[in-house]
N, C-alpha and C. Protein backbone atom coordinates (compact mmCIF):
# COMPACT_ATOMS: atom_id res chain seq x y z
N UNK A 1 35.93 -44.62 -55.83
CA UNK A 1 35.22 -43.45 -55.34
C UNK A 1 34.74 -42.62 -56.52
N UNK A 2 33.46 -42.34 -56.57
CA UNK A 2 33.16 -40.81 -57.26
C UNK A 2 33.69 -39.70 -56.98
N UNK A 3 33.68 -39.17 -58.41
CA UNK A 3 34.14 -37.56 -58.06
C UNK A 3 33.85 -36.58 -57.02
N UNK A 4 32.27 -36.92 -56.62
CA UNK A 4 31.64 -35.83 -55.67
C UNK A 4 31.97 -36.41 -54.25
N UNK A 5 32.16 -37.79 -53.51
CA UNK A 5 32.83 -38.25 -52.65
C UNK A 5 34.19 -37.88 -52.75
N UNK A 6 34.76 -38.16 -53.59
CA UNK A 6 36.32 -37.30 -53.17
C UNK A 6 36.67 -35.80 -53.02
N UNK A 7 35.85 -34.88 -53.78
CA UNK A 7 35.61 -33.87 -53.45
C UNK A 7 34.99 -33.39 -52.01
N UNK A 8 33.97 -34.44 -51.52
CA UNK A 8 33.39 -33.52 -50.03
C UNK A 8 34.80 -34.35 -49.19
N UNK A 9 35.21 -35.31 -49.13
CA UNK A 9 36.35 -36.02 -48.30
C UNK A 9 37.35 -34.58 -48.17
N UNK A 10 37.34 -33.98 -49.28
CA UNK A 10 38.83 -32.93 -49.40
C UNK A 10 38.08 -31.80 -48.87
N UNK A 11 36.69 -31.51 -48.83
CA UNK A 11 36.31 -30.55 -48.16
C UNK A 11 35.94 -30.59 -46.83
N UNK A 12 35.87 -31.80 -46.21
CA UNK A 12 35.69 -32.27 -44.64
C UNK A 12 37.45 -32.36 -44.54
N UNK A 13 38.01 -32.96 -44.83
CA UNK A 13 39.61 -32.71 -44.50
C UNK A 13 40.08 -31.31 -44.48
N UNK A 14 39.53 -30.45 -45.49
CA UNK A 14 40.04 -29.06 -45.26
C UNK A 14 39.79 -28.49 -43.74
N UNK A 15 38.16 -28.47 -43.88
CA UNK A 15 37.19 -27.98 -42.91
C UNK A 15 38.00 -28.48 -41.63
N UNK A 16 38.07 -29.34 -41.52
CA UNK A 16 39.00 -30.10 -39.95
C UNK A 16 40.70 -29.28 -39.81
N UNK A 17 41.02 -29.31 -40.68
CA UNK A 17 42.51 -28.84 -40.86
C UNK A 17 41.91 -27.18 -40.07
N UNK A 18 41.16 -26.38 -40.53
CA UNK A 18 40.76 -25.40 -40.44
C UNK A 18 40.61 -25.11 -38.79
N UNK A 19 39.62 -26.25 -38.18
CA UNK A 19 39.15 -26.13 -37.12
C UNK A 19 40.45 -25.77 -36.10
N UNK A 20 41.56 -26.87 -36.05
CA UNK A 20 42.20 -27.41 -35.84
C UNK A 20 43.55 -26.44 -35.53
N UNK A 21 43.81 -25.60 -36.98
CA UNK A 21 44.34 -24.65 -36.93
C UNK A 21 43.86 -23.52 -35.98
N UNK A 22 42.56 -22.90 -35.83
CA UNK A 22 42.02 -22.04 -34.92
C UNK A 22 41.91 -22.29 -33.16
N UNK A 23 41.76 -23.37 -33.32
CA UNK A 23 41.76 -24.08 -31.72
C UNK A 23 43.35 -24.07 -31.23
N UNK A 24 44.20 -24.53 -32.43
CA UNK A 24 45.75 -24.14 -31.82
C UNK A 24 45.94 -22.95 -31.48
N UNK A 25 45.65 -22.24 -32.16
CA UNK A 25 45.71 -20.16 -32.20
C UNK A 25 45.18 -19.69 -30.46
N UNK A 26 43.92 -20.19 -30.73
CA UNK A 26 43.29 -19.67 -29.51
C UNK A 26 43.92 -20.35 -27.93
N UNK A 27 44.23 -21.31 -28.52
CA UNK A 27 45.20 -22.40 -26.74
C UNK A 27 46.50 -21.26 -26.73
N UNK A 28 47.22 -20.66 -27.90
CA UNK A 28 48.61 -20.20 -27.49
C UNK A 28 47.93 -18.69 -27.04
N UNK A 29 46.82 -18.28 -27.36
CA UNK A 29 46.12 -16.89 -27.36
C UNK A 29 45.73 -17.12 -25.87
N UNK A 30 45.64 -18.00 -25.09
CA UNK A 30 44.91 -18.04 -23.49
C UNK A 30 46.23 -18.46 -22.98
N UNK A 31 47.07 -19.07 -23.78
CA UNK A 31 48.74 -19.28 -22.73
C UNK A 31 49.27 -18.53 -22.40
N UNK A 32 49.69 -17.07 -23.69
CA UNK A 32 49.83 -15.96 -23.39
C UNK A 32 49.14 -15.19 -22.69
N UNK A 33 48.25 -15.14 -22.62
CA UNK A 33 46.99 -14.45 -21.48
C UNK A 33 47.71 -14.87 -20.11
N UNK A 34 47.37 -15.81 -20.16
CA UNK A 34 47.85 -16.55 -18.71
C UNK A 34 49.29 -16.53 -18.11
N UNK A 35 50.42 -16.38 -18.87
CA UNK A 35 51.60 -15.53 -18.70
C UNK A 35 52.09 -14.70 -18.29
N UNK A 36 51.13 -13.53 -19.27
CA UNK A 36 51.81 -12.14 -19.20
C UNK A 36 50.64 -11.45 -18.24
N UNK A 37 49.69 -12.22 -17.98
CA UNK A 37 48.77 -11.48 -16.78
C UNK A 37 49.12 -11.60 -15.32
N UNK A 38 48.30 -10.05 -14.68
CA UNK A 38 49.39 -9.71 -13.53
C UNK A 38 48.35 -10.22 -12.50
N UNK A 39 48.07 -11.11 -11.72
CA UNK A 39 47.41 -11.13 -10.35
C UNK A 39 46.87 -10.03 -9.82
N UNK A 40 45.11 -10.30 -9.61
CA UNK A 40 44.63 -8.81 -9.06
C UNK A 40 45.75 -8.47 -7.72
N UNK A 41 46.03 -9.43 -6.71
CA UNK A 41 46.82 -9.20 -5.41
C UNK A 41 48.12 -9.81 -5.74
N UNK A 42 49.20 -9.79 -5.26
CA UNK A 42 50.35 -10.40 -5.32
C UNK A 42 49.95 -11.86 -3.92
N UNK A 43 50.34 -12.66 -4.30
CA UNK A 43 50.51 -14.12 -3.76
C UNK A 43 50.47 -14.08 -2.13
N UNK A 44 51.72 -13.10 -1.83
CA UNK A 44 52.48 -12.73 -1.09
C UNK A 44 51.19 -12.15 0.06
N UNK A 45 50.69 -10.92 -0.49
CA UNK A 45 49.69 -10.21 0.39
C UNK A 45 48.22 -11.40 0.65
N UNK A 46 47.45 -12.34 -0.70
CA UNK A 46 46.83 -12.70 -0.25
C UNK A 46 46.95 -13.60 0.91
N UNK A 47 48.16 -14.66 0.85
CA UNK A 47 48.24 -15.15 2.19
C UNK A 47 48.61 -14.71 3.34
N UNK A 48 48.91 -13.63 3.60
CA UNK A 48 48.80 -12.69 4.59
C UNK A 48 47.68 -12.66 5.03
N UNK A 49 46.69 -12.07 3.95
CA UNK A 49 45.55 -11.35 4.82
C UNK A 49 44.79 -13.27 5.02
N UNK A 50 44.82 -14.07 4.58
CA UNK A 50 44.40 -14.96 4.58
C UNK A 50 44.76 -15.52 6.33
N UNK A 51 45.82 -15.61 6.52
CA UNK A 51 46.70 -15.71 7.76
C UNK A 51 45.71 -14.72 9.11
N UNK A 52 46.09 -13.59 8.69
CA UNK A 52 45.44 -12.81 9.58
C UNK A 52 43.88 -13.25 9.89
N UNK A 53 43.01 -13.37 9.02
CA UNK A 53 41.97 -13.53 9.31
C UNK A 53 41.73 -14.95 9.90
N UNK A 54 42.19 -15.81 9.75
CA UNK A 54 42.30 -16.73 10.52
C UNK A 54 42.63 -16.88 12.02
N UNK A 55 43.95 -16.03 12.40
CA UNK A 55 43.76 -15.58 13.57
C UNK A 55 43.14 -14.29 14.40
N UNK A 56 42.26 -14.06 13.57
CA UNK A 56 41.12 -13.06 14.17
C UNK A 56 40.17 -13.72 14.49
N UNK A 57 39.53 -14.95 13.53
CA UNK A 57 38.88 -15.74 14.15
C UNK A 57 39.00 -16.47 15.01
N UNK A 58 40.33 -17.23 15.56
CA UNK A 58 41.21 -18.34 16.53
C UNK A 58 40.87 -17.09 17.78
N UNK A 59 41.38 -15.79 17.87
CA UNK A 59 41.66 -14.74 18.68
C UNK A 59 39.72 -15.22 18.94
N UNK A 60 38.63 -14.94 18.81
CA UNK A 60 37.44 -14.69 19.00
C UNK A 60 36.86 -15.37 19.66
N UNK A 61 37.03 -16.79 19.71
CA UNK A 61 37.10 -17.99 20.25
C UNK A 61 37.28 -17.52 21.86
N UNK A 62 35.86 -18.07 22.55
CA UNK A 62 36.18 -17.87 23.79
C UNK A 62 37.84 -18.92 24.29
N UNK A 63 38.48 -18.94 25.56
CA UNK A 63 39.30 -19.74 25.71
C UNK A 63 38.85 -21.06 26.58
N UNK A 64 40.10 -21.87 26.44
CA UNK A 64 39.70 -23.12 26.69
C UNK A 64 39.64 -22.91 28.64
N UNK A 65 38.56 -24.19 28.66
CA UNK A 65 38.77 -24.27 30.29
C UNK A 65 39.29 -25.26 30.66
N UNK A 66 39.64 -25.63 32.08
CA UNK A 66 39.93 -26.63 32.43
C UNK A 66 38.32 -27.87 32.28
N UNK A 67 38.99 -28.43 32.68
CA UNK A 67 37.87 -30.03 32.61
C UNK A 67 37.63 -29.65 34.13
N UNK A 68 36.32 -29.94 34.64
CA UNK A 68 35.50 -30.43 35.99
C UNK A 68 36.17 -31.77 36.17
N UNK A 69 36.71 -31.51 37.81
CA UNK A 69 36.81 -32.84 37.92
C UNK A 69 35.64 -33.84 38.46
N UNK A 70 35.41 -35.03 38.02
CA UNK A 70 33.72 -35.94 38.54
C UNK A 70 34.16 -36.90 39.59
């Protein structure tokens, strides 16, 4: 190898090491995000109201009839 090939090799190996390092940072920087963040609603209430509205719609529903007999 030439000097100036082993030199850009150590500067593309840096450069990668670099990347590499920042992309780890930022994955533990969105893990923690994702941790210590609080839910706009608690779990609890959205399936509630989720529940409810479902049977507001079931409730709206004309009711069933019998069958004609033929």
């Amino acid at each position: 190898m030439k000097g100036g090939e082993n030199e850009m090799n150590h500067y593309a190996n840096y450069q990668l090491r670099l990347v590499q390092e920042r992309r780890n940072e930022e994955m533990k920087q969105a893990a923690d995000a994702r941790r210590f963040a609080r839910p706009s609603k608690p779990l609890r209430r959205s399936v509630g109201q989720s529940i409810v509205r479902f049977g507001e719609r079931l409730a709206g529903e004309q009711p069933f009839e019998l069958a004609r007999f033929r």
